[in-house]
C-alpha atoms as a PDB file:
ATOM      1  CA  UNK A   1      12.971  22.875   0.878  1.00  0.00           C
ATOM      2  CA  UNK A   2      11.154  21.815   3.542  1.00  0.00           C
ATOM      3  CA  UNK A   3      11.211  24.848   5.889  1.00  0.00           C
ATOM      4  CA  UNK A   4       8.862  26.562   3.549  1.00  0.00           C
ATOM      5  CA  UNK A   5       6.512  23.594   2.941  1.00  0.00           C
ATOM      6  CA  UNK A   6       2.699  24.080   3.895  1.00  0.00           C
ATOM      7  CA  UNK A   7       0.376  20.974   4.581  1.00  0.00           C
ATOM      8  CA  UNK A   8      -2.189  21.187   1.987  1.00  0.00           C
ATOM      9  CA  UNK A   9      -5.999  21.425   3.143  1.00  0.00           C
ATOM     10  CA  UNK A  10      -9.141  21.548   0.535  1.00  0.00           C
ATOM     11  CA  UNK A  11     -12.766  20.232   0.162  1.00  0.00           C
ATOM     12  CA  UNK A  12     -12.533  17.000  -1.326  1.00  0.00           C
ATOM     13  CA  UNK A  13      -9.032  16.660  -0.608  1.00  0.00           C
ATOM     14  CA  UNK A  14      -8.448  13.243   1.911  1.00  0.00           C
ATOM     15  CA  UNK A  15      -6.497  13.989   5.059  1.00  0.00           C
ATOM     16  CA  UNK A  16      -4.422  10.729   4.476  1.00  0.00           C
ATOM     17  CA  UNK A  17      -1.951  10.938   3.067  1.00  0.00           C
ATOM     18  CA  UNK A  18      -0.282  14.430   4.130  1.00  0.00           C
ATOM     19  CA  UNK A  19       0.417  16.880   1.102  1.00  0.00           C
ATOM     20  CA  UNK A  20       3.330  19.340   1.978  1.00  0.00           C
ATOM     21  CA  UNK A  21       3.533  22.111  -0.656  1.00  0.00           C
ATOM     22  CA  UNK A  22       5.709  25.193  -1.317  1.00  0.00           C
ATOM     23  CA  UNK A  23       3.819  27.512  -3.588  1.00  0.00           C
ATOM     24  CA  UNK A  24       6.901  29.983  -3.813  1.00  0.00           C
ATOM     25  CA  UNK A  25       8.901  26.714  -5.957  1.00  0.00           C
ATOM     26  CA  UNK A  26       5.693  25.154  -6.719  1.00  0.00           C
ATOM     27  CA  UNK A  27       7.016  21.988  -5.119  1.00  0.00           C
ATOM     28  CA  UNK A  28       5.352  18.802  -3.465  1.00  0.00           C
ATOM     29  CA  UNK A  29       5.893  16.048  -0.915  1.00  0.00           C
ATOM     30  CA  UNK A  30       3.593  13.367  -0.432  1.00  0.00           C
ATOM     31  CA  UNK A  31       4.765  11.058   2.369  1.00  0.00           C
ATOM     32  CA  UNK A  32       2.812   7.239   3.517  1.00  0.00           C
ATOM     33  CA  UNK A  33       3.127   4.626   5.518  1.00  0.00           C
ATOM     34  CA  UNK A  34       0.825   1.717   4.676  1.00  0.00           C
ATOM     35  CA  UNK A  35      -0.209  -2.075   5.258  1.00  0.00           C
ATOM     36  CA  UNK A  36       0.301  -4.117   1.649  1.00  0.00           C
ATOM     37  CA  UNK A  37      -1.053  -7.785   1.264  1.00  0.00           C
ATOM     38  CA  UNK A  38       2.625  -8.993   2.270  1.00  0.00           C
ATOM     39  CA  UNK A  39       2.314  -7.182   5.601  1.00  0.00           C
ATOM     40  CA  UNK A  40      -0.776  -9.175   6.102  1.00  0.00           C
ATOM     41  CA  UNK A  41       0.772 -12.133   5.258  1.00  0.00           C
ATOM     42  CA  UNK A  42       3.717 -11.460   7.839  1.00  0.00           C
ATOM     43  CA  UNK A  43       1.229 -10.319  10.154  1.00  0.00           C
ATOM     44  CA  UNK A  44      -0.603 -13.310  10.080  1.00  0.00           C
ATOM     45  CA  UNK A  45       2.694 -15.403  10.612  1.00  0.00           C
ATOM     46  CA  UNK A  46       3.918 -13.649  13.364  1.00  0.00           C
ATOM     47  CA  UNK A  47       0.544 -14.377  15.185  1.00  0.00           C
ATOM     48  CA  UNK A  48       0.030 -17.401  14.909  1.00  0.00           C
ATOM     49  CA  UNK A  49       3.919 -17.855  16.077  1.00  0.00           C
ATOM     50  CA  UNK A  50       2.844 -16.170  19.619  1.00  0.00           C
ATOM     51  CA  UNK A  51       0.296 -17.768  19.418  1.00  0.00           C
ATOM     52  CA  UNK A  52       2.334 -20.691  20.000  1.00  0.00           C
ATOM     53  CA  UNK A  53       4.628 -19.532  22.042  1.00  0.00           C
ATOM     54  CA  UNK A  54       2.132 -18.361  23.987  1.00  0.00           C
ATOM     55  CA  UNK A  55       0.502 -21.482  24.587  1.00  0.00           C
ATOM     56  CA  UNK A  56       3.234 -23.351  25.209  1.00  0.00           C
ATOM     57  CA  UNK A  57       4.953 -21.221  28.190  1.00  0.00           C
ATOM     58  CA  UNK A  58       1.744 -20.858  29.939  1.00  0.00           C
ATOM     59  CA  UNK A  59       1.198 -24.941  29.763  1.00  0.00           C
ATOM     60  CA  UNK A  60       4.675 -24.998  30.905  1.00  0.00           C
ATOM     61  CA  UNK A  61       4.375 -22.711  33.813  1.00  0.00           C
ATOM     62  CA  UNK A  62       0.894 -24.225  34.817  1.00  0.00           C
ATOM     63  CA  UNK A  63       2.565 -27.483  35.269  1.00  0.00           C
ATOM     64  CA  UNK A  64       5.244 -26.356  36.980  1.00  0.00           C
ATOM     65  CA  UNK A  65       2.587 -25.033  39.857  1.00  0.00           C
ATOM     66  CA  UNK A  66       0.873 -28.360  39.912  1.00  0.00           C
ATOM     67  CA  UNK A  67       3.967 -30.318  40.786  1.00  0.00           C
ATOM     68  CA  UNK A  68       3.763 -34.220  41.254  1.00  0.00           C
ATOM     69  CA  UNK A  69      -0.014 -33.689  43.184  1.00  0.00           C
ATOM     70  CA  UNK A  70      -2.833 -35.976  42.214  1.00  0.00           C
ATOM     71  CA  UNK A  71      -4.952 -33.230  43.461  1.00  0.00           C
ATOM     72  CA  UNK A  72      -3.954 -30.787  41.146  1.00  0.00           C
ATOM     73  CA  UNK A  73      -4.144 -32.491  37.939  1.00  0.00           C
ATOM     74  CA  UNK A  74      -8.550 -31.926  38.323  1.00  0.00           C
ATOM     75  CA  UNK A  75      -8.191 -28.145  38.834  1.00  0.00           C
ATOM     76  CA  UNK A  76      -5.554 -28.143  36.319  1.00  0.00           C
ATOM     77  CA  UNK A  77      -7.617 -29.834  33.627  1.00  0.00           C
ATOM     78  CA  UNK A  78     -10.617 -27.360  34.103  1.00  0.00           C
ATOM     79  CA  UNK A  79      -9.005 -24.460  33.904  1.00  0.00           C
ATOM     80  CA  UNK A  80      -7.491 -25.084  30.764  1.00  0.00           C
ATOM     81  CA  UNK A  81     -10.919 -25.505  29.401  1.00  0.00           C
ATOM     82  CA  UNK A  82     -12.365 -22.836  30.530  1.00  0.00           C
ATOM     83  CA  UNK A  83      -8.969 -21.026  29.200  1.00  0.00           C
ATOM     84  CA  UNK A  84     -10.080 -23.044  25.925  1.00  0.00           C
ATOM     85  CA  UNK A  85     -13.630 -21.858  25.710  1.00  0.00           C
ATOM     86  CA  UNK A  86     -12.995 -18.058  26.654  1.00  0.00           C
ATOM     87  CA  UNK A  87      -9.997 -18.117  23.901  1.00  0.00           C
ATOM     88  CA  UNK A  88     -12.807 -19.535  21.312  1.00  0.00           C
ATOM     89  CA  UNK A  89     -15.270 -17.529  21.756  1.00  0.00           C
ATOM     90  CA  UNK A  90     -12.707 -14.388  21.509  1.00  0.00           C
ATOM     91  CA  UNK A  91     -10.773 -15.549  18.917  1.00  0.00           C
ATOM     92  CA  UNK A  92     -11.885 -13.831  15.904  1.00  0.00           C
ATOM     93  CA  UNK A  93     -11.562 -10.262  17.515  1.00  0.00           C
ATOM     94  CA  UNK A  94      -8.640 -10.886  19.226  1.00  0.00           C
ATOM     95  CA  UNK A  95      -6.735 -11.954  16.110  1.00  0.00           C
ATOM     96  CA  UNK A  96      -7.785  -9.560  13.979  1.00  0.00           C
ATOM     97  CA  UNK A  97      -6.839  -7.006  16.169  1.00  0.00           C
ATOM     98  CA  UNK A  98      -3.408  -8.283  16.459  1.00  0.00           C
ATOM     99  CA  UNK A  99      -2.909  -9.138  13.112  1.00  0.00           C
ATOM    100  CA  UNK A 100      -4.208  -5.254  11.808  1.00  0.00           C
ATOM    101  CA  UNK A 101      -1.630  -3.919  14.822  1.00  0.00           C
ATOM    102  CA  UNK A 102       1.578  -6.222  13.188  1.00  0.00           C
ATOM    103  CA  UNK A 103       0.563  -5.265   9.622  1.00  0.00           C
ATOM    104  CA  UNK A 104       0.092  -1.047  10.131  1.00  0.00           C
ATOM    105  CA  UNK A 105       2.832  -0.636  12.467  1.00  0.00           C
ATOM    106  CA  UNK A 106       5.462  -3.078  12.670  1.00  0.00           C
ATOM    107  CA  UNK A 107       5.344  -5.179   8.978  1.00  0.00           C
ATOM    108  CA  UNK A 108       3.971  -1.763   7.013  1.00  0.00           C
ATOM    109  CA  UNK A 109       5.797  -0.225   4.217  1.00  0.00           C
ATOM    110  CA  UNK A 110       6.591   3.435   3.283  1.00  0.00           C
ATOM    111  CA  UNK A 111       6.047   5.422   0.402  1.00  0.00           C
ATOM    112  CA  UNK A 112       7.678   9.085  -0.403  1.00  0.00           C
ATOM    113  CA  UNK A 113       6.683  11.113  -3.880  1.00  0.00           C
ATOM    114  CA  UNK A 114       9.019  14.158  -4.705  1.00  0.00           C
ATOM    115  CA  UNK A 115       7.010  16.357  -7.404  1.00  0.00           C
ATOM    116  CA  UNK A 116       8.492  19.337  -8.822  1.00  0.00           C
ATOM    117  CA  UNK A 117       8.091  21.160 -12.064  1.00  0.00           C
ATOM    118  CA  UNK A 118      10.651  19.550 -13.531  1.00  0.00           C
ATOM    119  CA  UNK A 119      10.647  16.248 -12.391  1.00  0.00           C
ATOM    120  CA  UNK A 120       8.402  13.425 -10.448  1.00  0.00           C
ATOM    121  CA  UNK A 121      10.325  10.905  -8.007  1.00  0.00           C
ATOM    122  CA  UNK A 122       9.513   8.610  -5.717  1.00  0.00           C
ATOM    123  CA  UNK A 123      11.278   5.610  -3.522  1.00  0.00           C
ATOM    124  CA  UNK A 124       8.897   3.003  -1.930  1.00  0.00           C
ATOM    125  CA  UNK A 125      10.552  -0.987  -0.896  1.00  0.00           C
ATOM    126  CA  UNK A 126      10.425  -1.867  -4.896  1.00  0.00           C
ATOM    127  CA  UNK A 127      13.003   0.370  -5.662  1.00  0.00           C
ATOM    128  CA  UNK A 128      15.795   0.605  -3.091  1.00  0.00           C
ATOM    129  CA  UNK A 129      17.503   4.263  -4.935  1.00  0.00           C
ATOM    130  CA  UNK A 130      14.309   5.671  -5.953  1.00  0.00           C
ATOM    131  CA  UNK A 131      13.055   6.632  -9.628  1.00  0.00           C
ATOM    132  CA  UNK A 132      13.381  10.125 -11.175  1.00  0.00           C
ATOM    133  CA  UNK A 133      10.977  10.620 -14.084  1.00  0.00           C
ATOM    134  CA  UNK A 134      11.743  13.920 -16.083  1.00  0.00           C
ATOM    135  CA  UNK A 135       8.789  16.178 -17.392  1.00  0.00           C
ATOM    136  CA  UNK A 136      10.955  16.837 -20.076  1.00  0.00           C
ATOM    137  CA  UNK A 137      12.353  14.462 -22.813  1.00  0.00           C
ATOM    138  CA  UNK A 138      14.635  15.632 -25.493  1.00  0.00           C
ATOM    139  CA  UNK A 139      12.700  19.064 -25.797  1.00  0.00           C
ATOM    140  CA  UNK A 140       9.249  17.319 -25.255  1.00  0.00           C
ATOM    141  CA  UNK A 141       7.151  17.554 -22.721  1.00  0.00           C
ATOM    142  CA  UNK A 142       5.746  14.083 -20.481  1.00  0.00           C
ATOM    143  CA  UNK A 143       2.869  14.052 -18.280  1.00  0.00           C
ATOM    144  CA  UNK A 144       2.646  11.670 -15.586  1.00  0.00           C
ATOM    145  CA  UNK A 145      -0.488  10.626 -13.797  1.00  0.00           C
ATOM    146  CA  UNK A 146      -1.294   8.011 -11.091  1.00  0.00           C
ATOM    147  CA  UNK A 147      -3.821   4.806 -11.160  1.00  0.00           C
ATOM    148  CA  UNK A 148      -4.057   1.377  -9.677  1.00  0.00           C
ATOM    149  CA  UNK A 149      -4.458  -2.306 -11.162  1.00  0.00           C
ATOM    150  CA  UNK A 150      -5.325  -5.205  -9.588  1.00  0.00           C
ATOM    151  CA  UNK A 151      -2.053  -7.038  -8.253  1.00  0.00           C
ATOM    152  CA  UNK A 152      -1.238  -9.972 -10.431  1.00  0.00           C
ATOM    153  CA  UNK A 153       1.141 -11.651  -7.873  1.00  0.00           C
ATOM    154  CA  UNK A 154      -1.858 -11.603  -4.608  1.00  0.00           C
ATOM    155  CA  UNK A 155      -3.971 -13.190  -7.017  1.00  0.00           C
ATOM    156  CA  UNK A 156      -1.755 -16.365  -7.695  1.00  0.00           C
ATOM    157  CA  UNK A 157      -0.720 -16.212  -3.822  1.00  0.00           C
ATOM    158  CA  UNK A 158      -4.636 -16.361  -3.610  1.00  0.00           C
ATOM    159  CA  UNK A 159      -4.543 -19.105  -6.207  1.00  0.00           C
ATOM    160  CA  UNK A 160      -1.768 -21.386  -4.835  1.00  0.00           C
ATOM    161  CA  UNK A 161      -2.599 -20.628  -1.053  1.00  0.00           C
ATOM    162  CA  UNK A 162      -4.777 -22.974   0.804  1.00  0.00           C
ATOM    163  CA  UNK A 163      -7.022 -20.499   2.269  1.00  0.00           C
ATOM    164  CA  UNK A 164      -9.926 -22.348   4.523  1.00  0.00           C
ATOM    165  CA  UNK A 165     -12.122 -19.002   5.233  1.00  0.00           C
ATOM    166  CA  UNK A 166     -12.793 -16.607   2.732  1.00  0.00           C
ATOM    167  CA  UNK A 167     -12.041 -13.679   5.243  1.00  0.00           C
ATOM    168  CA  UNK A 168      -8.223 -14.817   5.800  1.00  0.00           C
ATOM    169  CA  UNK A 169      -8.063 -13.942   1.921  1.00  0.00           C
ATOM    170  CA  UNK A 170      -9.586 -10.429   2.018  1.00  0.00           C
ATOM    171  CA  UNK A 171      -6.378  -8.684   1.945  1.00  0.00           C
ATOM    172  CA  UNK A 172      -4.837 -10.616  -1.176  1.00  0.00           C
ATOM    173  CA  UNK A 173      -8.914 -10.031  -2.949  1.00  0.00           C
ATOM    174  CA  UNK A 174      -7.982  -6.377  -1.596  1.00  0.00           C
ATOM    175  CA  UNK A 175      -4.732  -6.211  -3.112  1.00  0.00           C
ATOM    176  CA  UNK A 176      -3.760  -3.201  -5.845  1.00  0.00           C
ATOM    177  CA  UNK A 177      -0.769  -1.920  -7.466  1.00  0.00           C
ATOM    178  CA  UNK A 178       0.162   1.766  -7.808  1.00  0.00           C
ATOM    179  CA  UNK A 179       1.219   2.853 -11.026  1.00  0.00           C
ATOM    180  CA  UNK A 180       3.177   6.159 -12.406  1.00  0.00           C
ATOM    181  CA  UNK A 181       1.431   6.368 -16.120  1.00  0.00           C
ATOM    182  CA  UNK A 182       4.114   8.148 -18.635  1.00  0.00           C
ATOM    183  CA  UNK A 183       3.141   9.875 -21.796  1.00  0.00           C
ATOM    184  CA  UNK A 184       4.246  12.283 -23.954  1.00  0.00           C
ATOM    185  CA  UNK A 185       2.193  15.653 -24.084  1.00  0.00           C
ATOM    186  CA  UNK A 186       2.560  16.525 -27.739  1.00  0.00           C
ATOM    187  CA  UNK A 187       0.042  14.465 -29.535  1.00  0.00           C
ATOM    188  CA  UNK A 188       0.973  14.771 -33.005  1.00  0.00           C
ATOM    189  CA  UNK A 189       4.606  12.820 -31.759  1.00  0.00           C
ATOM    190  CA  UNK A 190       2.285   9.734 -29.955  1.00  0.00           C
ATOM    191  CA  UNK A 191       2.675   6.433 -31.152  1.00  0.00           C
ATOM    192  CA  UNK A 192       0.701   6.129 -33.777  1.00  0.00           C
ATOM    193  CA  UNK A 193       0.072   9.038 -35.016  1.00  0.00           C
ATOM    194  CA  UNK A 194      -2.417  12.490 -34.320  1.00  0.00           C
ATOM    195  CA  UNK A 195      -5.743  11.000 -33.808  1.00  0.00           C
ATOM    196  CA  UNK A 196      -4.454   7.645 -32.739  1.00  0.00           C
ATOM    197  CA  UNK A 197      -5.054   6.358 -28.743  1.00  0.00           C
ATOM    198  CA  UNK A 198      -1.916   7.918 -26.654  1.00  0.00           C
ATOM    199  CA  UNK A 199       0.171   5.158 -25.850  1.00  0.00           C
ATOM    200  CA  UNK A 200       1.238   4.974 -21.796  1.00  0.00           C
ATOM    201  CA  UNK A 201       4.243   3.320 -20.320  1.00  0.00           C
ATOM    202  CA  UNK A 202       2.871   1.860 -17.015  1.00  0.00           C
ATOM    203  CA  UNK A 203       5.750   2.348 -13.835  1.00  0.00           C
ATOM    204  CA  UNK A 204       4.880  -0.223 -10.865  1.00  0.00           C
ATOM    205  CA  UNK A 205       5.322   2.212  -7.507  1.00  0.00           C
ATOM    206  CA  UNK A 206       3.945  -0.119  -4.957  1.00  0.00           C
ATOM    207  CA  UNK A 207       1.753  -2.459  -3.765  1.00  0.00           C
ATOM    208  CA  UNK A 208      -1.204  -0.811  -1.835  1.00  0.00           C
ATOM    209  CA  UNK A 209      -4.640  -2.039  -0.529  1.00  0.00           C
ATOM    210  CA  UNK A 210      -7.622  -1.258  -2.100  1.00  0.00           C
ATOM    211  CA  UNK A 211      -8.815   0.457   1.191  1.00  0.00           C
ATOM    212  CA  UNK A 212      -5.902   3.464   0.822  1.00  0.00           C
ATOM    213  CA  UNK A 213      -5.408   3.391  -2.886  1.00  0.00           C
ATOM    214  CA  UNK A 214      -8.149   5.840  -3.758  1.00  0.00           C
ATOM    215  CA  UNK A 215      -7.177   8.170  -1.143  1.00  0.00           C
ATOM    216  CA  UNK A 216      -3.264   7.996  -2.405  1.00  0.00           C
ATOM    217  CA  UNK A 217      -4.224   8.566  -5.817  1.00  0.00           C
ATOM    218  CA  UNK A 218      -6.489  11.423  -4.994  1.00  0.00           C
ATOM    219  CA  UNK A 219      -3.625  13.560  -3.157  1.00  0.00           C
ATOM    220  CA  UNK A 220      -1.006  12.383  -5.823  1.00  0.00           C
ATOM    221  CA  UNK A 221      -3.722  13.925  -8.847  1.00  0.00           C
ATOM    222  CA  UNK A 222      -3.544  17.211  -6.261  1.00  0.00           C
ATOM    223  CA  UNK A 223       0.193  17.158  -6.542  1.00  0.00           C
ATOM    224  CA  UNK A 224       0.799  16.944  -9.869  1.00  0.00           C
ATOM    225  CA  UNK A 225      -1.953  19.552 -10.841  1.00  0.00           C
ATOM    226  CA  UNK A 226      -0.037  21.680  -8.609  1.00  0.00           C
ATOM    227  CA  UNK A 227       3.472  21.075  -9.730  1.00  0.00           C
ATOM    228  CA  UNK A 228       2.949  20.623 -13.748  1.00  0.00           C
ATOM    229  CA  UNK A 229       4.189  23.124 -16.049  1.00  0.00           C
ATOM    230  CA  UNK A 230       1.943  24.447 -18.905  1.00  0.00           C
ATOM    231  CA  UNK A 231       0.582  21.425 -20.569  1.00  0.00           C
ATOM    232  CA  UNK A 232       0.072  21.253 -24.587  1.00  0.00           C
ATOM    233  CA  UNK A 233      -3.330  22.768 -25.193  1.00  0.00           C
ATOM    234  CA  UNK A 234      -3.828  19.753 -27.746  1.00  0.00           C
ATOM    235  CA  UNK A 235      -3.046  17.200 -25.090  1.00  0.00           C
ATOM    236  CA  UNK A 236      -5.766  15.565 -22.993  1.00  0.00           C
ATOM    237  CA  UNK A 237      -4.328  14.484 -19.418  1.00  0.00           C
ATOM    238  CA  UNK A 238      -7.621  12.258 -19.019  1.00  0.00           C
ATOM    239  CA  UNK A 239      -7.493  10.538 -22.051  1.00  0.00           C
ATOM    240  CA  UNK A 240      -7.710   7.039 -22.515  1.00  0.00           C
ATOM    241  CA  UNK A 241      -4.273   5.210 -23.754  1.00  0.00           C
ATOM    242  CA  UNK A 242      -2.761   1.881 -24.747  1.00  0.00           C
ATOM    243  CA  UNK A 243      -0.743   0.294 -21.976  1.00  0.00           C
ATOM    244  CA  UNK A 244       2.494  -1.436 -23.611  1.00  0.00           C
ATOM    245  CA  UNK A 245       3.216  -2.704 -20.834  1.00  0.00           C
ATOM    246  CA  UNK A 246      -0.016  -4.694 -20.026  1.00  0.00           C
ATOM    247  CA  UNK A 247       0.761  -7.778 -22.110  1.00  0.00           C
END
């Protein structure tokens, strides 16, 4: 399958995340490997644990040179705070740095999206086997399309946490969910009725920042045009539904 897969290039069309198609079996692959809000979070634990550490063996190994020397103790004292000042006044940068390196490459989690014409599928860390979602139900077709909501569960660790500086909280105020939107194609079998809003069953895929979630849903739209099947000419993929699962 994927020895005649193409990476997928167009206008308007975000290089992130990579879009592998084969025309020939009009099939997709959209792989990703992202930073959530818990990466963050682990991020900014791990940090502040070297941080410690850190501190700690270099105090150690500083008094260890000094020995049992009166002498010492003066040149000891000062360079700590000058050690002190130049740590200060780098701070900021220097822990943000760290804290974006442990969140995109060692705590970050990864996303893969099978689309075919038959079926959509995707296995990300909420689902440990994956979930297949037929485009056909008992003879009827089902469209599938991809949003985001605002992530219920950062906003109460925003809520509950005791958060001193408003930029340590960015990435929860950042924090979105990815959603797999299911409805049926033929509208005269919608909930109620022809004419009536299209009810949607909403599918949690994963937890994503707000910084890659338009880009993911952009190149997940580009899939799914590419993969669907003939759609109902009476069904309208953009319209605006009833989530029965937002209560």
């Amino acid at each position: 399958m994927r020895d005649e897969m193409v990476r997928m290039a167009a206008p308007g069309l975000p290089g992130w995340p990579t879009l592998m198609f084969d025309e020939k079996r009009r099939r997709a692959i959209v792989k990703a490997r992202f930073a959530t809000w818990r990466s963050h979070e682990w991020a900014m634990k791990t940090t502040r644990c070297l941080g410690v550490c850190l501190f700690l063996w270099l105090s150690v190994r500083w008094w260890r040179m000094l020995g049992d020397e009166p002498s010492k103790w003066f040149p000891f004292l000062l360079g700590g705070m000058v050690v002190c000042l130049i740590a200060a006044l780098g701070y900021r940068g220097i822990d943000a740095a760290t804290k974006g390196f442990f969140a995109r490459q060692v705590f970050a989690k990864r996303m893969t999206v099978w689309l075919t014409p038959e079926a959509i599928g995707f296995r990300s860390s909420m689902y440990e086997n994956g979930v297949v979602m037929p485009r056909v139900w008992k003879g009827q077709a089902v469209a599938g399309r991809f949003d985001v909501t605002k992530d219920h569960r950062a906003n109460l660790r925003k809520q509950l946490g005791d958060f001193k500086s408003n930029g340590k909280s960015q990435h929860l105020e950042m924090a979105q969910l990815l959603r797999l939107l299911v409805t049926t194609v033929n509208s005269n079998v919608s909930i109620g009725g022809k004419g009536q809003p299209n009810y949607v069953r909403s599918l949690p895929m994963t937890e994503i920042s707000q910084l890659d979630s338009e880009r993911m849903t952009v190149v997940l739209a580009a899939a799914e045009a590419l993969t669907s099947a003939a759609l109902d000419d009476e069904f309208d993929v953009n319209a605006t539904g009833i989530d029965i699962d937002a209560t």
